[in-house]
C-alpha atoms as a PDB file:
ATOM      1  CA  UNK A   1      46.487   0.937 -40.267  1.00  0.00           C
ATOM      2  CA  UNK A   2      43.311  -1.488 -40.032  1.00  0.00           C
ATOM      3  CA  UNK A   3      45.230  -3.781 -37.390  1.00  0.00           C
ATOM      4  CA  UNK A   4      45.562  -0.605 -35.918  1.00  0.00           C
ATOM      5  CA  UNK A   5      42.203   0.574 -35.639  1.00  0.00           C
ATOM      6  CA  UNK A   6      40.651  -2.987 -34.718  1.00  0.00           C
ATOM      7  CA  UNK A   7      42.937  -2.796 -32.083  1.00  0.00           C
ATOM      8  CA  UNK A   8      41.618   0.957 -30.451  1.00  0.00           C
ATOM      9  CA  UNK A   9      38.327  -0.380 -31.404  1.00  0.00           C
ATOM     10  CA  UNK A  10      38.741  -3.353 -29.101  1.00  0.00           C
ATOM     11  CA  UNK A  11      40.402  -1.742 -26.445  1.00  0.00           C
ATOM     12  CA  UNK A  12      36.953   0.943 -26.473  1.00  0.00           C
ATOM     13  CA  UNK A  13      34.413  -2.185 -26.397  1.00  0.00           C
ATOM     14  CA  UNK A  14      36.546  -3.390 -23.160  1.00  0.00           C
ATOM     15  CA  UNK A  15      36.955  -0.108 -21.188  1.00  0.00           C
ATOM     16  CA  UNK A  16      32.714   0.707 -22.430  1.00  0.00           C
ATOM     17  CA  UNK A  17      32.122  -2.853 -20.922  1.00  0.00           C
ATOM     18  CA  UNK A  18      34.580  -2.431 -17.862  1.00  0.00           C
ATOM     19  CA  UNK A  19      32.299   0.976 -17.437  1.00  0.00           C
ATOM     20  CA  UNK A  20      28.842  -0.545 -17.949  1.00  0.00           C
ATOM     21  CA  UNK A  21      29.484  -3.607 -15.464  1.00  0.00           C
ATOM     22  CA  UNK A  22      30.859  -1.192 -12.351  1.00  0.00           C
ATOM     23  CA  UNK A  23      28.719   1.663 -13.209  1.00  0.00           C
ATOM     24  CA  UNK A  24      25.596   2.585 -10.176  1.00  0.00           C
ATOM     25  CA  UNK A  25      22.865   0.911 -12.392  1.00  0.00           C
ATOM     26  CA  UNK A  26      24.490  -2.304 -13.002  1.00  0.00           C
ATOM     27  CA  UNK A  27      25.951  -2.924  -9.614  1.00  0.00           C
ATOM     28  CA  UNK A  28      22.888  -1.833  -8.296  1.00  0.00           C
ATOM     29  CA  UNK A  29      21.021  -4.956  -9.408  1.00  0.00           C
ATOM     30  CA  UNK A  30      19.778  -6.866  -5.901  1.00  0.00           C
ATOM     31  CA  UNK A  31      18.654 -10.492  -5.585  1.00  0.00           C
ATOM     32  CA  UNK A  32      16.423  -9.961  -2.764  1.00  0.00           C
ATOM     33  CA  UNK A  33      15.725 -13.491  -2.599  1.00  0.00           C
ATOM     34  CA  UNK A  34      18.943 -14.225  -1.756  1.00  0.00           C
ATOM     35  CA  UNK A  35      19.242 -11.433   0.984  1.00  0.00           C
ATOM     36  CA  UNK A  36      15.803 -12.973   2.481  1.00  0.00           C
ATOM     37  CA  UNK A  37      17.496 -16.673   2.459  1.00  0.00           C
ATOM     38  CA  UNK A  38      20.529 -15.708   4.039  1.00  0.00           C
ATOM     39  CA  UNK A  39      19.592 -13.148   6.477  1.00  0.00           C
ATOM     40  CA  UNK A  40      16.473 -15.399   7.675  1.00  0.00           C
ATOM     41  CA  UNK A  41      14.369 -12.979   7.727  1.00  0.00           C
ATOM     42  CA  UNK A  42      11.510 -11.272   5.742  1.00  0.00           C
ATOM     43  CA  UNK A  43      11.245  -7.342   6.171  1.00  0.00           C
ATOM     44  CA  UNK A  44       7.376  -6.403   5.660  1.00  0.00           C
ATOM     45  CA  UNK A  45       5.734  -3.084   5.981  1.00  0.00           C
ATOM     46  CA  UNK A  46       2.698  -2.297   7.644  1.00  0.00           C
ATOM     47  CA  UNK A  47       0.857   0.482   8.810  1.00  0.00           C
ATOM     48  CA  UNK A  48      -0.479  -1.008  12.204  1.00  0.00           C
ATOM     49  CA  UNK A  49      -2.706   1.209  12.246  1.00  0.00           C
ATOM     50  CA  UNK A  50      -5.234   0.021   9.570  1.00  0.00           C
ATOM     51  CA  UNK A  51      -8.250  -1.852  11.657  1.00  0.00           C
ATOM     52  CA  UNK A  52      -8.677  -5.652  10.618  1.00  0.00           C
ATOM     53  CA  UNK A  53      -5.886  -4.617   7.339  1.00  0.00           C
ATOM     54  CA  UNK A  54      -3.010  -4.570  10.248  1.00  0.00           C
ATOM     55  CA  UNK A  55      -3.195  -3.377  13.855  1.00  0.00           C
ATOM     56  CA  UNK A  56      -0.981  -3.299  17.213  1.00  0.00           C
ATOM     57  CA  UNK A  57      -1.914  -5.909  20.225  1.00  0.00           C
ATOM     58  CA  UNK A  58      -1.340  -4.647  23.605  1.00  0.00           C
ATOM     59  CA  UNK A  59       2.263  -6.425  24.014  1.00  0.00           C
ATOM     60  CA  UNK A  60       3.526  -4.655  20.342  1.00  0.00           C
ATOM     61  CA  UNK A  61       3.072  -7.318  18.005  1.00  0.00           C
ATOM     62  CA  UNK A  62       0.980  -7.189  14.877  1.00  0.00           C
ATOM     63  CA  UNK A  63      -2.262  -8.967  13.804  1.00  0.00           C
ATOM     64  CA  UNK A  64      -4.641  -8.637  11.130  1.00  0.00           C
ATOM     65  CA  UNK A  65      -5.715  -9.867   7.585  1.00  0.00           C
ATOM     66  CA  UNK A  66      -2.214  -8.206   6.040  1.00  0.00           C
ATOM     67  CA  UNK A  67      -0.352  -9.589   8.670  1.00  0.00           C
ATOM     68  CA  UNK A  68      -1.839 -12.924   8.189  1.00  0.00           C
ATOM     69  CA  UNK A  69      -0.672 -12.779   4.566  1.00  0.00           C
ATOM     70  CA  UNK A  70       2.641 -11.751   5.613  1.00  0.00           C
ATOM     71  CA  UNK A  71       3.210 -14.413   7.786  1.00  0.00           C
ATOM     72  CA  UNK A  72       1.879 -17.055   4.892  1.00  0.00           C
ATOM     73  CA  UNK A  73       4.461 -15.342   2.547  1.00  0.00           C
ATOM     74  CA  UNK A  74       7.268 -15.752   5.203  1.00  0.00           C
ATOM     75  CA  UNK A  75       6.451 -19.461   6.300  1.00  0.00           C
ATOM     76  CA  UNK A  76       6.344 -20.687   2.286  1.00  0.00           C
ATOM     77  CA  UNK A  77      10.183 -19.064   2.271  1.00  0.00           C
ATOM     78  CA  UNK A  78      10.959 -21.054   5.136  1.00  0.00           C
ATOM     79  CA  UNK A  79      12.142 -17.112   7.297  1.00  0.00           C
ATOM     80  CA  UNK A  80      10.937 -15.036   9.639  1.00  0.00           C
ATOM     81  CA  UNK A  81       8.898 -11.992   9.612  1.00  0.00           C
ATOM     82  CA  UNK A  82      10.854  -8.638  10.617  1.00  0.00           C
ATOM     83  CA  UNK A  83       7.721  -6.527  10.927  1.00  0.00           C
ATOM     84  CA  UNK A  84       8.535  -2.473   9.662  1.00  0.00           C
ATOM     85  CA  UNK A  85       5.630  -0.334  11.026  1.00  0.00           C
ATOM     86  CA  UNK A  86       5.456   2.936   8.542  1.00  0.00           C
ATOM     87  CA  UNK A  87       3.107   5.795   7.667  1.00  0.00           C
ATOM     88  CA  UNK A  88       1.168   6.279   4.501  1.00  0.00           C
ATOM     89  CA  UNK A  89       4.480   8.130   2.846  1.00  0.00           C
ATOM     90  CA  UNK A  90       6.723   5.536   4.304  1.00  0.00           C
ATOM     91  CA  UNK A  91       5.270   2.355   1.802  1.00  0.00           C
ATOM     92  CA  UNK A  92       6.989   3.868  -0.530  1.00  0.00           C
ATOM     93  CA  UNK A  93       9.945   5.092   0.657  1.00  0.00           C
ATOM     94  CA  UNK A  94      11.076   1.978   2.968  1.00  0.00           C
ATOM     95  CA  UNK A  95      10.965   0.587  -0.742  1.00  0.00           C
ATOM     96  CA  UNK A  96      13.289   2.617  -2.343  1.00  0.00           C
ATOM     97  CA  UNK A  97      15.920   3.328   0.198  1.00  0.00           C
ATOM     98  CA  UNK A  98      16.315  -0.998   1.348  1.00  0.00           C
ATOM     99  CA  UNK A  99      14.487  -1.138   5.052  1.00  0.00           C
ATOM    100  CA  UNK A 100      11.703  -3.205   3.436  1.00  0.00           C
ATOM    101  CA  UNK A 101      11.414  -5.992   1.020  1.00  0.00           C
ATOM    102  CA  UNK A 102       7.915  -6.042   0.822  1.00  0.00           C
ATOM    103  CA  UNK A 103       5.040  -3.783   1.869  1.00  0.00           C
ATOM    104  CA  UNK A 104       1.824  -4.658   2.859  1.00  0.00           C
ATOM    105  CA  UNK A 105      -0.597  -2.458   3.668  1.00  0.00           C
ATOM    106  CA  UNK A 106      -3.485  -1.858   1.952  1.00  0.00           C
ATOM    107  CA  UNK A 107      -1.161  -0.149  -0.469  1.00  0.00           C
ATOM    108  CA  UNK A 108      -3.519   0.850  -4.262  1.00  0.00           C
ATOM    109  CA  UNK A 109      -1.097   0.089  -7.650  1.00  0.00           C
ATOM    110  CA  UNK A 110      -1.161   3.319  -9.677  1.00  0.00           C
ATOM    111  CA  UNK A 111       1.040   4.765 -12.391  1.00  0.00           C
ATOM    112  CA  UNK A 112       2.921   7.051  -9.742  1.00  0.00           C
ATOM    113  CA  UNK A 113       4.116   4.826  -7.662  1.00  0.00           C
ATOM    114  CA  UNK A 114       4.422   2.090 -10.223  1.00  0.00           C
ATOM    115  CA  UNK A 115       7.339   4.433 -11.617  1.00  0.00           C
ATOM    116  CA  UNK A 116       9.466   3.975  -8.629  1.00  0.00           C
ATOM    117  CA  UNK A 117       8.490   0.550  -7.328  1.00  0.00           C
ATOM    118  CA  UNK A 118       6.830  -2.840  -8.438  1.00  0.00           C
ATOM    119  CA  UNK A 119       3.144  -3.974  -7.610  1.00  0.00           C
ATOM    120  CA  UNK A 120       2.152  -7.363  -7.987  1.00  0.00           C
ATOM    121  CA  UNK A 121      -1.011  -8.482  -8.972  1.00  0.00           C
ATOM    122  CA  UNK A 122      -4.115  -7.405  -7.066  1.00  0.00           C
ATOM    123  CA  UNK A 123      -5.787  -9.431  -4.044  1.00  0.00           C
ATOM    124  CA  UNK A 124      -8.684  -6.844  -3.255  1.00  0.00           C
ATOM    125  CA  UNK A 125     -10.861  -4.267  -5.127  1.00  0.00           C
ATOM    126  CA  UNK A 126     -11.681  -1.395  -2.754  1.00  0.00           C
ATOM    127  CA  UNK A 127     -13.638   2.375  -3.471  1.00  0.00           C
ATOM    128  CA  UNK A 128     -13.195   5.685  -1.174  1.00  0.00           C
ATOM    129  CA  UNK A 129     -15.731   6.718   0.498  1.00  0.00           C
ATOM    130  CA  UNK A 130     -16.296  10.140   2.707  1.00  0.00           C
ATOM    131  CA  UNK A 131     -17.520   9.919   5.977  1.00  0.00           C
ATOM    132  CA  UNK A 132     -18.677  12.377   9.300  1.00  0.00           C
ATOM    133  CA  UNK A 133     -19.369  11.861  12.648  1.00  0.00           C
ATOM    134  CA  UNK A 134     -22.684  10.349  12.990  1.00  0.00           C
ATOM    135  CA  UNK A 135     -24.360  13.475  14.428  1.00  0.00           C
ATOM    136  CA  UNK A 136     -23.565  15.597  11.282  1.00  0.00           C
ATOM    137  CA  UNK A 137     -26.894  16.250  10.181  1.00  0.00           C
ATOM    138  CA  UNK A 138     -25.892  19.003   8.123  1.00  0.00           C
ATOM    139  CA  UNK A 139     -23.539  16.879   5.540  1.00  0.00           C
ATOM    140  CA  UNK A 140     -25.671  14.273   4.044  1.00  0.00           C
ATOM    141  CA  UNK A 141     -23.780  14.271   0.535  1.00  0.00           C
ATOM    142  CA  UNK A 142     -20.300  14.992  -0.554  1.00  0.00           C
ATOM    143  CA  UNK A 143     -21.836  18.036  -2.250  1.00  0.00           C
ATOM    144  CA  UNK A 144     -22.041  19.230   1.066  1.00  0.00           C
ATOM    145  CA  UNK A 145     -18.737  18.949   1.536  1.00  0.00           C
ATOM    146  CA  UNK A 146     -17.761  21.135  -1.642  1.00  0.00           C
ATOM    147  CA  UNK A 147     -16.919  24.518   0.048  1.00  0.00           C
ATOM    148  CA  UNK A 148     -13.896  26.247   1.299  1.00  0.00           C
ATOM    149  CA  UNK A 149     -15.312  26.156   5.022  1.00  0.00           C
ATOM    150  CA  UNK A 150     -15.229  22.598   5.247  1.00  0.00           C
ATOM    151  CA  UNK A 151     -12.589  20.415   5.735  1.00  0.00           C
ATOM    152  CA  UNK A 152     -11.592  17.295   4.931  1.00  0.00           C
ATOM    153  CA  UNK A 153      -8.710  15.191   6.511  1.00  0.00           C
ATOM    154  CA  UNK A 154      -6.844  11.979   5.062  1.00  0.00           C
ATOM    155  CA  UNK A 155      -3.282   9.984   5.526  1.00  0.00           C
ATOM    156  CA  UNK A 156      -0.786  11.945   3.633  1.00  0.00           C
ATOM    157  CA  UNK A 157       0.836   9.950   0.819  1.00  0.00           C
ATOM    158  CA  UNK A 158      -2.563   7.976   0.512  1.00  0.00           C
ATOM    159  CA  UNK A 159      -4.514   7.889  -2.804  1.00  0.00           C
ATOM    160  CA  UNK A 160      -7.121  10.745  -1.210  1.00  0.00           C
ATOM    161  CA  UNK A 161      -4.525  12.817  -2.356  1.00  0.00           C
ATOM    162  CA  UNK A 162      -5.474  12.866  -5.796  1.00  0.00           C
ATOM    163  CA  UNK A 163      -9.233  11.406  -5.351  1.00  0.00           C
ATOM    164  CA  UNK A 164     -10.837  14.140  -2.584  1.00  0.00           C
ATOM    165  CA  UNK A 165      -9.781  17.049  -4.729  1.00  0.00           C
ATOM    166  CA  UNK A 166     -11.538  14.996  -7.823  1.00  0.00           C
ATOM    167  CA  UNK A 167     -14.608  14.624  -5.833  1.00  0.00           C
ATOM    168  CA  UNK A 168     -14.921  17.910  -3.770  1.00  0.00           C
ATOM    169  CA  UNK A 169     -12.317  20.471  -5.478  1.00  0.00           C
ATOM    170  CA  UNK A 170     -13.349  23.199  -3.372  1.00  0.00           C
ATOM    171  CA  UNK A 171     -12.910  21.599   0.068  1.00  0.00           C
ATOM    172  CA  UNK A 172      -9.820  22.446   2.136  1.00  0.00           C
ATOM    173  CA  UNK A 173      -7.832  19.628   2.213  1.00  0.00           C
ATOM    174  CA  UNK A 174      -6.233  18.830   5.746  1.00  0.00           C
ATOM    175  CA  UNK A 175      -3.380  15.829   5.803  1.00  0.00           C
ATOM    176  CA  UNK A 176      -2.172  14.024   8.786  1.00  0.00           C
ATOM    177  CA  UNK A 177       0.634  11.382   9.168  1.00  0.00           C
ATOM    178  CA  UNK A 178      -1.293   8.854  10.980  1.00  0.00           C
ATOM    179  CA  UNK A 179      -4.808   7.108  10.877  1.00  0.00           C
ATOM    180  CA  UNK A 180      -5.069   8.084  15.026  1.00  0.00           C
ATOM    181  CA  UNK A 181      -4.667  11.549  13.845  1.00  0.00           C
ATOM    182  CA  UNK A 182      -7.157  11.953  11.269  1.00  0.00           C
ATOM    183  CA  UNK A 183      -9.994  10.248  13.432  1.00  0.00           C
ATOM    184  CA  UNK A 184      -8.780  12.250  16.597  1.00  0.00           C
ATOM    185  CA  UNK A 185      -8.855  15.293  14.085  1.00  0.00           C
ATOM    186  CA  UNK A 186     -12.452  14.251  13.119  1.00  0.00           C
ATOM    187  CA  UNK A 187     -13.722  13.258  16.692  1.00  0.00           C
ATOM    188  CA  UNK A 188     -12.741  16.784  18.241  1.00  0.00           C
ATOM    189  CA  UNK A 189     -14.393  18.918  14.830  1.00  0.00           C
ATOM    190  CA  UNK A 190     -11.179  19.956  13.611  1.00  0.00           C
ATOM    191  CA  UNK A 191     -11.649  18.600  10.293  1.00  0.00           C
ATOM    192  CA  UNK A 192     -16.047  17.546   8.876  1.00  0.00           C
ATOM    193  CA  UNK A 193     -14.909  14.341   7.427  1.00  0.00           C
ATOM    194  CA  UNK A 194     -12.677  12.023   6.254  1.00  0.00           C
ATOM    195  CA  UNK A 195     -12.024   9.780   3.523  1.00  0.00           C
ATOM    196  CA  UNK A 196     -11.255   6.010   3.306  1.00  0.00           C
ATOM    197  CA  UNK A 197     -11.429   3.194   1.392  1.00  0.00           C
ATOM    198  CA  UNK A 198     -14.908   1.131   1.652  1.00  0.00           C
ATOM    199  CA  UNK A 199     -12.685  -1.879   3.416  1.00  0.00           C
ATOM    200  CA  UNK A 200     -10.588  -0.070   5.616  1.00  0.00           C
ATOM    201  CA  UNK A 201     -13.772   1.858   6.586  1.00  0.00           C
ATOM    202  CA  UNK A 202     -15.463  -0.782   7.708  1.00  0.00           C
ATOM    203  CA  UNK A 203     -12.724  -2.233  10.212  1.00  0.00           C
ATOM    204  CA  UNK A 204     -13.020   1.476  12.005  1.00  0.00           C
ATOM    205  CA  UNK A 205     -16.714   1.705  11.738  1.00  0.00           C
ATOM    206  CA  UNK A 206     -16.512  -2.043  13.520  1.00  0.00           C
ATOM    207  CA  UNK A 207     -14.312  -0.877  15.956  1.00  0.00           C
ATOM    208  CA  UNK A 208     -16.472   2.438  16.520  1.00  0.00           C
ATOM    209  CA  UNK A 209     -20.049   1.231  16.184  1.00  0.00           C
ATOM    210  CA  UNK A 210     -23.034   4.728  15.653  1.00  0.00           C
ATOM    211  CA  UNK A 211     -19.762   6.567  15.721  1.00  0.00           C
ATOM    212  CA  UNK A 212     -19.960   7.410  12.198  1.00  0.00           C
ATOM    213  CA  UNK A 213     -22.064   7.626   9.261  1.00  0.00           C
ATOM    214  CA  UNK A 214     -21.034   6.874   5.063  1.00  0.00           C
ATOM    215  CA  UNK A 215     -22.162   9.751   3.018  1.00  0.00           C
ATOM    216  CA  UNK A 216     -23.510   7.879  -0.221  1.00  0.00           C
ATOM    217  CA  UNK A 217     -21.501   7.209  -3.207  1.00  0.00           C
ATOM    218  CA  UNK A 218     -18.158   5.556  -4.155  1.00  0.00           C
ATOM    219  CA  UNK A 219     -15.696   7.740  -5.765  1.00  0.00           C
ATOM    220  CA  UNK A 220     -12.772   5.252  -6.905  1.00  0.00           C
ATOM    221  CA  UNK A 221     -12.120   1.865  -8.180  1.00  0.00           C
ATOM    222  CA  UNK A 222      -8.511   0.737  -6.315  1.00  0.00           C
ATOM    223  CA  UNK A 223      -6.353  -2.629  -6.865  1.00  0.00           C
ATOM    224  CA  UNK A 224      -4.525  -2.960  -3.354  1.00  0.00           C
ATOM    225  CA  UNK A 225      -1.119  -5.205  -3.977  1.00  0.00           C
ATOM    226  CA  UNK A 226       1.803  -5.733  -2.904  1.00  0.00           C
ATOM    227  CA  UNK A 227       4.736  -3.714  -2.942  1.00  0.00           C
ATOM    228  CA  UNK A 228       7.723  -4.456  -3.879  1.00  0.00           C
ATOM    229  CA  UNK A 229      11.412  -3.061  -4.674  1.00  0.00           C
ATOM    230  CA  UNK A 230      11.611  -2.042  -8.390  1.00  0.00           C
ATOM    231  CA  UNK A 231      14.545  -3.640 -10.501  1.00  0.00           C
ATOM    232  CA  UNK A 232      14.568  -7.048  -9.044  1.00  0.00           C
ATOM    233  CA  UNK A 233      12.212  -9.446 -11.963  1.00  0.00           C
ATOM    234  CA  UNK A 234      12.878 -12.823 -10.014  1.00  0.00           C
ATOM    235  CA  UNK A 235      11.416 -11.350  -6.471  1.00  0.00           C
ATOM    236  CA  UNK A 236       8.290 -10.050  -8.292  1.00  0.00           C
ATOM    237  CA  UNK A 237       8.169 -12.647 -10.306  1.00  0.00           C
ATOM    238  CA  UNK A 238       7.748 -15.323  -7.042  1.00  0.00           C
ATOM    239  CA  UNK A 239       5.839 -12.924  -5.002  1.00  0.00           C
ATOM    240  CA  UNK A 240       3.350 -12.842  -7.897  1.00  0.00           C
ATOM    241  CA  UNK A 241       3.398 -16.325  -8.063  1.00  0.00           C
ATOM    242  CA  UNK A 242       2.372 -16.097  -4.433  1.00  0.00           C
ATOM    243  CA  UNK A 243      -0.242 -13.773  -5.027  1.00  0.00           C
ATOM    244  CA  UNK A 244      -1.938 -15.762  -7.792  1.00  0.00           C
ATOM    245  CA  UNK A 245      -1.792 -19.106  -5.998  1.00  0.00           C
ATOM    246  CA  UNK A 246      -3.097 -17.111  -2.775  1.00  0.00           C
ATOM    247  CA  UNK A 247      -6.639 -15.175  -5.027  1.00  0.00           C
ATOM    248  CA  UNK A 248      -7.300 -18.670  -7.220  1.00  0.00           C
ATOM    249  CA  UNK A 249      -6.894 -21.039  -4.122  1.00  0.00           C
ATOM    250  CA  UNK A 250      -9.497 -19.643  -1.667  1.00  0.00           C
ATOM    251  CA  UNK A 251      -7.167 -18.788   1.295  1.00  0.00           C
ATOM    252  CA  UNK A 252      -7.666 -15.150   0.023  1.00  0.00           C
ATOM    253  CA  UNK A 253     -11.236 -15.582   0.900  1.00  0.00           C
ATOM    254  CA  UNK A 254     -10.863 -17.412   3.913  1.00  0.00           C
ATOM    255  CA  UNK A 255      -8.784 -14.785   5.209  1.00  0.00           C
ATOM    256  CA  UNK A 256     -10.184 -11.958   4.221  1.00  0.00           C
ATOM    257  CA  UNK A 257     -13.459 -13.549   5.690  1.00  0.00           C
ATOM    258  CA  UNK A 258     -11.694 -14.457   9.137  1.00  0.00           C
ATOM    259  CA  UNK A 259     -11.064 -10.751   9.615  1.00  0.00           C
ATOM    260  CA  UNK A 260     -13.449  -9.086   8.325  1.00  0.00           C
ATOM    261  CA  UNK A 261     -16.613 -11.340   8.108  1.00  0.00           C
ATOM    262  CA  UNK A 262     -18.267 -10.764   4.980  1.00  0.00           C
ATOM    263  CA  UNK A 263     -16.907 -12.114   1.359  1.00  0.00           C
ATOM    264  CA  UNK A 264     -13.870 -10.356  -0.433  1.00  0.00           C
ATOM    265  CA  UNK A 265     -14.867  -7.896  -2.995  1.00  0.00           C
ATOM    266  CA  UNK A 266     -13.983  -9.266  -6.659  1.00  0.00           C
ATOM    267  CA  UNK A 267     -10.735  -7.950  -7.715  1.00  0.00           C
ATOM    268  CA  UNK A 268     -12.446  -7.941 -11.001  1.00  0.00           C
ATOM    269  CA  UNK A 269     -15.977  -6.862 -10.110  1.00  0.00           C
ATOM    270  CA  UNK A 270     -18.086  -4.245 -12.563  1.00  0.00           C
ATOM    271  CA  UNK A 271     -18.106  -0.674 -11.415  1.00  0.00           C
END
């Protein structure tokens, strides 16, 4: 009878171990690495439309400080760069469903999104800001902005999502699927202002100079990364590595510099 029973119980352990190594999770298990090696090419996202973070040239090829750091990534794996433009929803998503490996672009870690994908470690420290068309004499604070008549327009599936209603709960909120849209929304008085990190700002206001005005304050303390795939502990673990070597051996800083001209903010500076 024992024989008997060791025997049923051993044929369980194989069919529960049979199960567990073709079941979805297990199988699911990538080594992007590998995929990257064999395929010869990197797949990055980018929003291209992010000034001095990651824009379009004329003849459809990217440049900027994220694509600059793309191309660093791809060089030390010995590939090529397969550049993914997406929207603010799309970081995410190209993620989870396989068309990216990585994305950059100017992309804050939270706990949301940390739930369905990976960050690595920081290599900026950015804060929203609101802003209006310079001529807007009648906003001068966010508090003006704090009403149901006014409206205020952002990148859907950005972090404004959560921080404008924080800062101004009684605004109307107004979300658009592209950068162009929200400053053509802006430019025409179809939304009173907009809101942007204090970096990304700066590459639009450089682009745009007396076009627009910051209202004062800083309403956020963000830690843009990378993003990458969730489930896969070796590609995070050497993207990482990337990202440390890249912050503690000043080509951060050079970088960041080249394209935007001032210092990087401190990933770990006091607010």
């Amino acid at each position: 009878m024992i024989s008997k029973l060791k025997k049923y119980l051993g044929g369980l352990a194989c069919v529960a171990l049979a199960t567990a190594i073709t079941s979805p999770a297990f199988s699911q298990q990538r080594n992007i690495l590998a995929e990257v090696l064999e395929r010869g090419t990197v797949r990055i996202a980018i929003s291209g439309e992010s000034p001095k973070y990651s824009m379009m040239k004329p003849d459809g090829t990217p440049e900027g400080y994220e694509v600059d750091m793309g191309q660093m990534i791809a060089d030390q794996l010995g590939v090529k760069v397969e550049w993914l433009k997406v929207d603010g929803a799309g970081r995410v998503t190209s993620l989870q469903t396989g068309k990216a490996d990585i994305t950059i672009s100017n992309f804050t870690s939270n706990f949301k999104r940390s739930k369905v994908i990976s960050f690595t470690d920081p290599y900026m420290v950015v804060g929203m800001v609101f802003y209006v068309k310079a001529g807007r004499d009648d906003i001068k604070t966010v508090d003006d902005l704090n009403t149901p008549d006014r409206k205020v327009g952002f990148g859907r599936g950005s972090t404004q999502e959560v921080l404008v209603p924080a800062a101004a709960p009684k605004t109307t909120i107004v979300r658009f699927s592209k950068m162009s849209d929200v400053l053509s929304a802006l430019n025409t008085g179809r939304i009173d202002a907009s809101a942007l990190d204090n970096i990304g700002l700066s590459g639009i206001m450089a682009q745009h100079p007396g076009k627009y005005k910051v209202l004062p304050g800083r309403y956020s303390r963000e830690d843009i990364a990378l993003g990458l795939p969730r489930d896969d502990f070796e590609w995070w673990r050497l993207l990482n590595t990337f990202m440390r070597d890249f912050n503690m051996s000043g080509k951060n800083d050079e970088l960041f510099k080249k394209w935007f001209g001032a210092d990087r903010p401190r990933v770990f500076e006091a607010w």
